[in-house]
N, C-alpha and C. Protein backbone atom coordinates (compact mmCIF):
# COMPACT_ATOMS: atom_id res chain seq x y z
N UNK A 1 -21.12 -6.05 -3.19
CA UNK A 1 -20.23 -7.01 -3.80
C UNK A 1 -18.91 -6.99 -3.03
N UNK A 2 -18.56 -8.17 -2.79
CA UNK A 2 -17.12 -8.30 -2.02
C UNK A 2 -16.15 -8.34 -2.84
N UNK A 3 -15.20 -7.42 -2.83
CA UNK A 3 -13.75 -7.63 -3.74
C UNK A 3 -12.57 -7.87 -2.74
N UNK A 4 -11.89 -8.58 -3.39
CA UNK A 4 -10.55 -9.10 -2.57
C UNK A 4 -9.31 -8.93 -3.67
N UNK A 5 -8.43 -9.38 -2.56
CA UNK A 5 -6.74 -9.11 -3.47
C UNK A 5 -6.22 -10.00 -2.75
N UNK A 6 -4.96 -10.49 -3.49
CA UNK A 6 -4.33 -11.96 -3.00
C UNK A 6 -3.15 -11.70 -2.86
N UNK A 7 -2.44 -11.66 -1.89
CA UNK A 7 -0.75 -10.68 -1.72
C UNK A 7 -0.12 -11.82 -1.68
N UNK A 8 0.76 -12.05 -2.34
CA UNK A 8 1.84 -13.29 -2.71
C UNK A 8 2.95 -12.83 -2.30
N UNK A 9 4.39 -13.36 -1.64
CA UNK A 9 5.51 -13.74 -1.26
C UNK A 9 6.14 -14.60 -1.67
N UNK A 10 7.20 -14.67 -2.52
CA UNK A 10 8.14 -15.66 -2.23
C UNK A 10 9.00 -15.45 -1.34
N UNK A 11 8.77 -17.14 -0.85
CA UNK A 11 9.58 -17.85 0.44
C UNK A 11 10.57 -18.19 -0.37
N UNK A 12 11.30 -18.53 -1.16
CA UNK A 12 12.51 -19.39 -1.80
C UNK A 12 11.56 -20.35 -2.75
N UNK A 13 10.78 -21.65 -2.06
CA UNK A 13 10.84 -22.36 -3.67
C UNK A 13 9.15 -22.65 -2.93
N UNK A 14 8.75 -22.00 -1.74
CA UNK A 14 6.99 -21.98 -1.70
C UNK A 14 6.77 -20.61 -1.97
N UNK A 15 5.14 -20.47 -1.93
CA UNK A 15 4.61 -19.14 -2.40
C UNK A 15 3.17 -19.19 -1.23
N UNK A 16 3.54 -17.71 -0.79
CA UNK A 16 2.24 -17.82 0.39
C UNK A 16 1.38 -17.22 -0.06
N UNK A 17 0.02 -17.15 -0.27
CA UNK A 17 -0.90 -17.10 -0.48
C UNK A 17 -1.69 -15.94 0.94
N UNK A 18 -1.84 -14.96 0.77
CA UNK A 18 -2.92 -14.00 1.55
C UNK A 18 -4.00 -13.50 1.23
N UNK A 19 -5.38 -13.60 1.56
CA UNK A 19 -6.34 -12.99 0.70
C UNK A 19 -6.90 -12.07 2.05
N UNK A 20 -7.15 -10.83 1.24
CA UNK A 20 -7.48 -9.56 2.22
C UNK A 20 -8.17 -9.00 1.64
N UNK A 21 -9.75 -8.56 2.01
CA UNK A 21 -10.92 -8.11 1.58
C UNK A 21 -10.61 -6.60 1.75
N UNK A 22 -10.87 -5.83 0.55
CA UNK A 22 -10.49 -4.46 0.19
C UNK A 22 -11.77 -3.82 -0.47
N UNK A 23 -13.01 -4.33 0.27
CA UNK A 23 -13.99 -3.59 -0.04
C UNK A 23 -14.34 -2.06 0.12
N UNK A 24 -13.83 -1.88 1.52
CA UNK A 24 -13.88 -0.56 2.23
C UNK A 24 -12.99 0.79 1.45
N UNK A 25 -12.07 0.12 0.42
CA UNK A 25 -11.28 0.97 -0.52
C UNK A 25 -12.37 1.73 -1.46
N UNK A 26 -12.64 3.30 -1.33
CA UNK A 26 -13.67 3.62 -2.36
C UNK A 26 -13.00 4.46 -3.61
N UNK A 27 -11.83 4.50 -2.96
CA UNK A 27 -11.22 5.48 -4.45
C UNK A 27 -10.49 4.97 -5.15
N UNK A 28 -10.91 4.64 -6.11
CA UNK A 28 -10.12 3.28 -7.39
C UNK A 28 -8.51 3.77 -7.50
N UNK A 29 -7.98 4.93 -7.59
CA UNK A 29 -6.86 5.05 -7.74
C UNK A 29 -5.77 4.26 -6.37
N UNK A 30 -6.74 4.88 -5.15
CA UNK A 30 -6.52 3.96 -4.40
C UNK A 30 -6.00 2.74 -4.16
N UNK A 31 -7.19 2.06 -4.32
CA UNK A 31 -7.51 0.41 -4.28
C UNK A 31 -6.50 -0.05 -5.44
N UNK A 32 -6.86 0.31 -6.50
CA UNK A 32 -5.38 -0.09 -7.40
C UNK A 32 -3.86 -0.14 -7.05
N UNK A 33 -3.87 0.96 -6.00
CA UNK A 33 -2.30 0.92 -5.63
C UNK A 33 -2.48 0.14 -4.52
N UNK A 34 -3.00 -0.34 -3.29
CA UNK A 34 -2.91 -1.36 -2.54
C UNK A 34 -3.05 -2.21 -3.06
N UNK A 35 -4.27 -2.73 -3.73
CA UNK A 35 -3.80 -4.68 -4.42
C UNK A 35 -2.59 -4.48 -5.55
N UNK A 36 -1.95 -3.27 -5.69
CA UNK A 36 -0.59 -3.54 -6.64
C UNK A 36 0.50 -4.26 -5.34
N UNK A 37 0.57 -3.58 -4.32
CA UNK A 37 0.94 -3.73 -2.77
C UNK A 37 0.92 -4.75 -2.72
N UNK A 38 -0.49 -5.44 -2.94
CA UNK A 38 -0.99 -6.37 -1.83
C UNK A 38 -0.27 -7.74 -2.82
N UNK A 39 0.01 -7.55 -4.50
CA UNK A 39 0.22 -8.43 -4.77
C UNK A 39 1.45 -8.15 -5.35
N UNK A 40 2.45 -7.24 -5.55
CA UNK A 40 3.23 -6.86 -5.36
C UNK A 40 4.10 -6.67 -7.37
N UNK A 41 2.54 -6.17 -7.26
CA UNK A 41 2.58 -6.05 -9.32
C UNK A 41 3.68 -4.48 -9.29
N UNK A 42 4.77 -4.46 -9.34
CA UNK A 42 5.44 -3.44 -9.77
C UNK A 42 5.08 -2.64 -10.59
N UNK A 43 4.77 -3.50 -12.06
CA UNK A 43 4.31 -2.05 -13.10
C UNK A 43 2.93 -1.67 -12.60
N UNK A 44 1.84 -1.84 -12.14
CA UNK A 44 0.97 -1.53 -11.83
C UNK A 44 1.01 -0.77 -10.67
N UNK A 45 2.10 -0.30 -9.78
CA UNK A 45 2.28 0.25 -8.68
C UNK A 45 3.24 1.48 -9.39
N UNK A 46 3.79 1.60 -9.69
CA UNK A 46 4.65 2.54 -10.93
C UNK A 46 3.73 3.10 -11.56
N UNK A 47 3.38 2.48 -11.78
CA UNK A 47 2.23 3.59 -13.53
C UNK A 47 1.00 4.09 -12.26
N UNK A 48 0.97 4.40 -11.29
CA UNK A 48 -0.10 4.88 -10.62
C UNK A 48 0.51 6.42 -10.27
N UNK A 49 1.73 6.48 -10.03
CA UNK A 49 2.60 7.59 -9.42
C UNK A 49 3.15 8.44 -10.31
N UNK A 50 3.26 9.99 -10.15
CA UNK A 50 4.22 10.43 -10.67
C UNK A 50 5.80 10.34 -10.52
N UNK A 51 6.20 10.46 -11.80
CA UNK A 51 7.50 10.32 -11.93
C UNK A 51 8.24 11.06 -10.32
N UNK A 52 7.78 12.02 -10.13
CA UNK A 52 8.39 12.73 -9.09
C UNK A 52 7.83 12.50 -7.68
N UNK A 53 6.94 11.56 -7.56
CA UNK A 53 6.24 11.12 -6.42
C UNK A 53 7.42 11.34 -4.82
N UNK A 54 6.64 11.99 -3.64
CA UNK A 54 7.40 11.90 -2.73
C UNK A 54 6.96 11.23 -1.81
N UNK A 55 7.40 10.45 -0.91
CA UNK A 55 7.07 9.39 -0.13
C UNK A 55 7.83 10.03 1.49
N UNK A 56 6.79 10.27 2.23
CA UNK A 56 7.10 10.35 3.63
C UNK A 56 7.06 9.26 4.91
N UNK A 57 7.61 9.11 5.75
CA UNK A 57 7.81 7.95 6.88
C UNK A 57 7.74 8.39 7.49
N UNK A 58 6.34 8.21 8.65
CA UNK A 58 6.47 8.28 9.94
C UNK A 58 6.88 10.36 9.95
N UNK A 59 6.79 11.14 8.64
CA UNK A 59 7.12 12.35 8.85
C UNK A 59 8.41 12.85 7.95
N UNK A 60 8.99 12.09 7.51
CA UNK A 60 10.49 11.58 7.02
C UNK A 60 10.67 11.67 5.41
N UNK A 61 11.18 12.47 5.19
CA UNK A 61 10.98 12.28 3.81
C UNK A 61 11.59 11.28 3.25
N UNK A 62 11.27 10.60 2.41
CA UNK A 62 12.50 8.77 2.19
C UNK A 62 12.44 9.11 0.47
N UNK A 63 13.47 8.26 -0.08
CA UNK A 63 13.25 8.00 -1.67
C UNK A 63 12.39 6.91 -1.92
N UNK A 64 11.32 7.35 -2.78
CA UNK A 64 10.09 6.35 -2.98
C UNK A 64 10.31 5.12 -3.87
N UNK A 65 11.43 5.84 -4.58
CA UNK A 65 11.91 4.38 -5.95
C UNK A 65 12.19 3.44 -4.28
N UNK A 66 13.14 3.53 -3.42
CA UNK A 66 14.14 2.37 -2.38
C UNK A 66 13.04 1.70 -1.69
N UNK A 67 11.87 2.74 -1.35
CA UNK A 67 10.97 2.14 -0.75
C UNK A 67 9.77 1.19 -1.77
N UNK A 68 9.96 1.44 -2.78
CA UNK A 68 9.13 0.38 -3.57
C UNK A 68 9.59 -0.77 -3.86
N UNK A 69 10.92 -0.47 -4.35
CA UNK A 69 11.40 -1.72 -4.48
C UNK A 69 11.61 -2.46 -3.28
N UNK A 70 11.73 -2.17 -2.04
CA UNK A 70 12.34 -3.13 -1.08
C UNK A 70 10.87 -3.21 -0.71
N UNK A 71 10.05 -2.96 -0.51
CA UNK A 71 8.55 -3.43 -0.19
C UNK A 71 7.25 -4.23 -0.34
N UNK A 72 7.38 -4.13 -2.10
CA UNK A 72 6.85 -4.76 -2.81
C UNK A 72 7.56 -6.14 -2.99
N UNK A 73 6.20 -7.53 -2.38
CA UNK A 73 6.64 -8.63 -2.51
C UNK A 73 7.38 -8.76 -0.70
N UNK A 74 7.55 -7.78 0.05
CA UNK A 74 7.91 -7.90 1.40
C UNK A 74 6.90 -7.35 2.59
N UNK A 75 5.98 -7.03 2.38
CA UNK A 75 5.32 -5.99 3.06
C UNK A 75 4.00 -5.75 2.22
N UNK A 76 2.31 -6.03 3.16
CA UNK A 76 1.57 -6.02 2.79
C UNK A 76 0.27 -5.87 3.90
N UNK A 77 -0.67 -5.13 3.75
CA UNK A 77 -1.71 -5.34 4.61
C UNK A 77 -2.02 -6.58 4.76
N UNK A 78 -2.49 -6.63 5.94
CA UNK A 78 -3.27 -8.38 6.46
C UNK A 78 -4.77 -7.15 6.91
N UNK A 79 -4.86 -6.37 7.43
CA UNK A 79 -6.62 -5.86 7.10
C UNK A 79 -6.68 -4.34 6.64
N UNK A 80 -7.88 -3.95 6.23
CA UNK A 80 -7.58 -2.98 6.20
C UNK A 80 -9.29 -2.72 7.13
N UNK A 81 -8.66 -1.82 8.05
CA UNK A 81 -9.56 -1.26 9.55
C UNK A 81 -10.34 -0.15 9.52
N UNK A 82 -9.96 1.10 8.52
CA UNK A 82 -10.41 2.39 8.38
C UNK A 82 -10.06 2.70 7.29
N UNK A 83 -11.20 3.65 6.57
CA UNK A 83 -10.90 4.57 5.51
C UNK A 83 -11.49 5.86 5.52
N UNK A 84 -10.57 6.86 5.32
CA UNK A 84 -10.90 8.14 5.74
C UNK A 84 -10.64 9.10 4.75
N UNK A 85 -11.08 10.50 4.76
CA UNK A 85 -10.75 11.27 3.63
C UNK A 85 -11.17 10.69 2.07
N UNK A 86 -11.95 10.68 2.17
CA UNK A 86 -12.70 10.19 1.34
C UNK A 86 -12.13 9.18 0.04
N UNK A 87 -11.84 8.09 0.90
CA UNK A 87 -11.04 7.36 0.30
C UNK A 87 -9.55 7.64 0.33
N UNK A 88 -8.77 8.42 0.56
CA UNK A 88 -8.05 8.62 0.33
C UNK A 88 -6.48 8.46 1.52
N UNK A 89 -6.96 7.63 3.02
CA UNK A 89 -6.43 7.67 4.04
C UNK A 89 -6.91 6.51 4.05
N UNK A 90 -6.02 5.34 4.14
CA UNK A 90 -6.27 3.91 4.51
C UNK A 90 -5.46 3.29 5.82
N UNK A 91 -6.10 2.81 6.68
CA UNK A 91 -5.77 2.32 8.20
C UNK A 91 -5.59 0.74 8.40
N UNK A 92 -5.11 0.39 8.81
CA UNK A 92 -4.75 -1.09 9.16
C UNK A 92 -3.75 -1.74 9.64
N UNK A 93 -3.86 -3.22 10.01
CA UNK A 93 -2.86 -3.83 10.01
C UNK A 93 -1.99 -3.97 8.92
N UNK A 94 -0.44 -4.05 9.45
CA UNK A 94 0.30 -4.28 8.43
C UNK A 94 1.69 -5.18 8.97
N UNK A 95 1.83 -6.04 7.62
CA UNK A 95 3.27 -7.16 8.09
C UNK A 95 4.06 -6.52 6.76
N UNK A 96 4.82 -6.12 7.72
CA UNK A 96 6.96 -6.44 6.76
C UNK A 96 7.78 -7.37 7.17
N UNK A 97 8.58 -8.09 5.74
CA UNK A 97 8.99 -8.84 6.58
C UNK A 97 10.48 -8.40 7.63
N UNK A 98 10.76 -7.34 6.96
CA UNK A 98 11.73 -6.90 8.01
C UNK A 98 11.45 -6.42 9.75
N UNK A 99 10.18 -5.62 9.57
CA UNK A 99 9.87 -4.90 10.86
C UNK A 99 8.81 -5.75 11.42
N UNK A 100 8.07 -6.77 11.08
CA UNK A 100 6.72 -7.83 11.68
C UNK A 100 5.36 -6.69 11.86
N UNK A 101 4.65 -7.32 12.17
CA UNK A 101 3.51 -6.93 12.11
C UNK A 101 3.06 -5.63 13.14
N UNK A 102 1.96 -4.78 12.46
CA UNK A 102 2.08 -3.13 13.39
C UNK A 102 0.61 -2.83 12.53
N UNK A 103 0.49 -1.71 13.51
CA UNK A 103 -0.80 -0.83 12.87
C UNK A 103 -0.27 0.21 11.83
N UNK A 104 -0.90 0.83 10.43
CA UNK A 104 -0.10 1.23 9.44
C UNK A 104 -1.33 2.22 9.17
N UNK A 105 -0.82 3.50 8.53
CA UNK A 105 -1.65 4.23 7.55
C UNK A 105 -0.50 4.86 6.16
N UNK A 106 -1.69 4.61 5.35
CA UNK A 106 -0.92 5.27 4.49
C UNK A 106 -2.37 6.14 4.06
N UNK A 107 -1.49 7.36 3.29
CA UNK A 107 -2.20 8.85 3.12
C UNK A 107 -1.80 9.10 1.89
N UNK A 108 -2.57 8.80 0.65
CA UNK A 108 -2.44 9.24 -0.48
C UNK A 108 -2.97 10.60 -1.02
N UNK A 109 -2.34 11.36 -2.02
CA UNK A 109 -2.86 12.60 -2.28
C UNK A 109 -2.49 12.33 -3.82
N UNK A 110 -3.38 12.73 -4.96
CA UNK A 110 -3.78 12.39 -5.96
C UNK A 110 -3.53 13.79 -6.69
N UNK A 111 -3.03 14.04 -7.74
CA UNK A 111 -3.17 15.17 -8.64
C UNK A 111 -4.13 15.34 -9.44
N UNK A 112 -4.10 16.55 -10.13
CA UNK A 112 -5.27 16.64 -11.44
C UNK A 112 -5.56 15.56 -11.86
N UNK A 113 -4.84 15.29 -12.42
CA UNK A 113 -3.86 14.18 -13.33
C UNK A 113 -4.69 12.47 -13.21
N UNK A 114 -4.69 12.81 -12.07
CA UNK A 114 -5.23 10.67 -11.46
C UNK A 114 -3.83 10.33 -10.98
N UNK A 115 -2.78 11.08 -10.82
CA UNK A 115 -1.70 10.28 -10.67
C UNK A 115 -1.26 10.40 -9.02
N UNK A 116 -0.83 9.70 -8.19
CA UNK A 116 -0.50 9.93 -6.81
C UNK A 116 1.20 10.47 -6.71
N UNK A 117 1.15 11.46 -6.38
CA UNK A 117 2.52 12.67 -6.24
C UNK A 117 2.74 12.86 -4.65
N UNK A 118 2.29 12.30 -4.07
CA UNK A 118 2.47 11.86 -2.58
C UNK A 118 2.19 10.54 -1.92
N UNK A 119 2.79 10.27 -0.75
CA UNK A 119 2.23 9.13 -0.13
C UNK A 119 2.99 9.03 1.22
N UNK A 120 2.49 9.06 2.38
CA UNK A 120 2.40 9.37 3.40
C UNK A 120 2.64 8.08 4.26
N UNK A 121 3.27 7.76 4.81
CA UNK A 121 3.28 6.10 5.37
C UNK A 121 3.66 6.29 7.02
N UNK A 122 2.81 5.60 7.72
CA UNK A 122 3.68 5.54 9.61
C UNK A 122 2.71 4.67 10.30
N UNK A 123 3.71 4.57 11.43
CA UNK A 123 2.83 3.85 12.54
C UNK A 123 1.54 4.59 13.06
N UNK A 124 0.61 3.56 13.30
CA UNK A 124 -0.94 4.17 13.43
C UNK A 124 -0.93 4.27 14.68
N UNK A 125 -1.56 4.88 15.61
CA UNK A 125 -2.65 4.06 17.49
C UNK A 125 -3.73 4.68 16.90
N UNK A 126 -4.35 3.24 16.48
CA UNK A 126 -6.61 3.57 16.53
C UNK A 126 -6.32 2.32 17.83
């Protein structure tokens, strides 16, 4: 079965439309937090994380609240290329609109819990 997610932008007074097939996503906690990404559902990207979630760049430790908010609704996969760690390492293209388009991974790590208390983000070379 093919599942997809539809990543929306507002431009000012149009709305762009992206649809990106996220079949290859096998770990639902996962896949839930990219089409939150992909469509840039805040509470649904929030309620996946712990309160104390830490977010790394490229190696970097960053504040994850600055990076959600400025991301979501700006920044979204256009494919996703690899999945690794059993579900849990997702590879692809990726557009911001600040930085344009690049190869991306992000590296989630999941608690007891179901909740993601990490997340790992940088430039890819596959």
């Amino acid at each position: 079965m093919l599942l997809a997610a539809t990543a929306c932008a507002q431009n000012k007074s149009k709305l762009k439309t992206k649809l990106m097939y996220t079949e290859k996503l096998t770990n639902p906690v996962v896949k839930q937090a990219i089409n939150a990404l992909q469509t840039a559902n805040k509470t649904v990207w929030f309620s996946l994380f712990t309160t104390d979630a830490e977010l790394y760049d490229d190696g970097k430790l960053i504040s994850f609240r600055y990076f959600s908010d400025s991301a979501l609704g700006h920044e979204h996969f256009n494919s996703i290329d690899r999945v690794e760690d059993d579900g849990l390492s997702v590879y692809g293209k990726f557009h911001s609109d600040q930085w344009g388009d690049f190869k991306t991974y992000f590296k989630f790590h999941i608690n007891a819990d179901g909740k993601i208390n990490r997340l790992d983000i940088g430039q890819a070379s596959y």
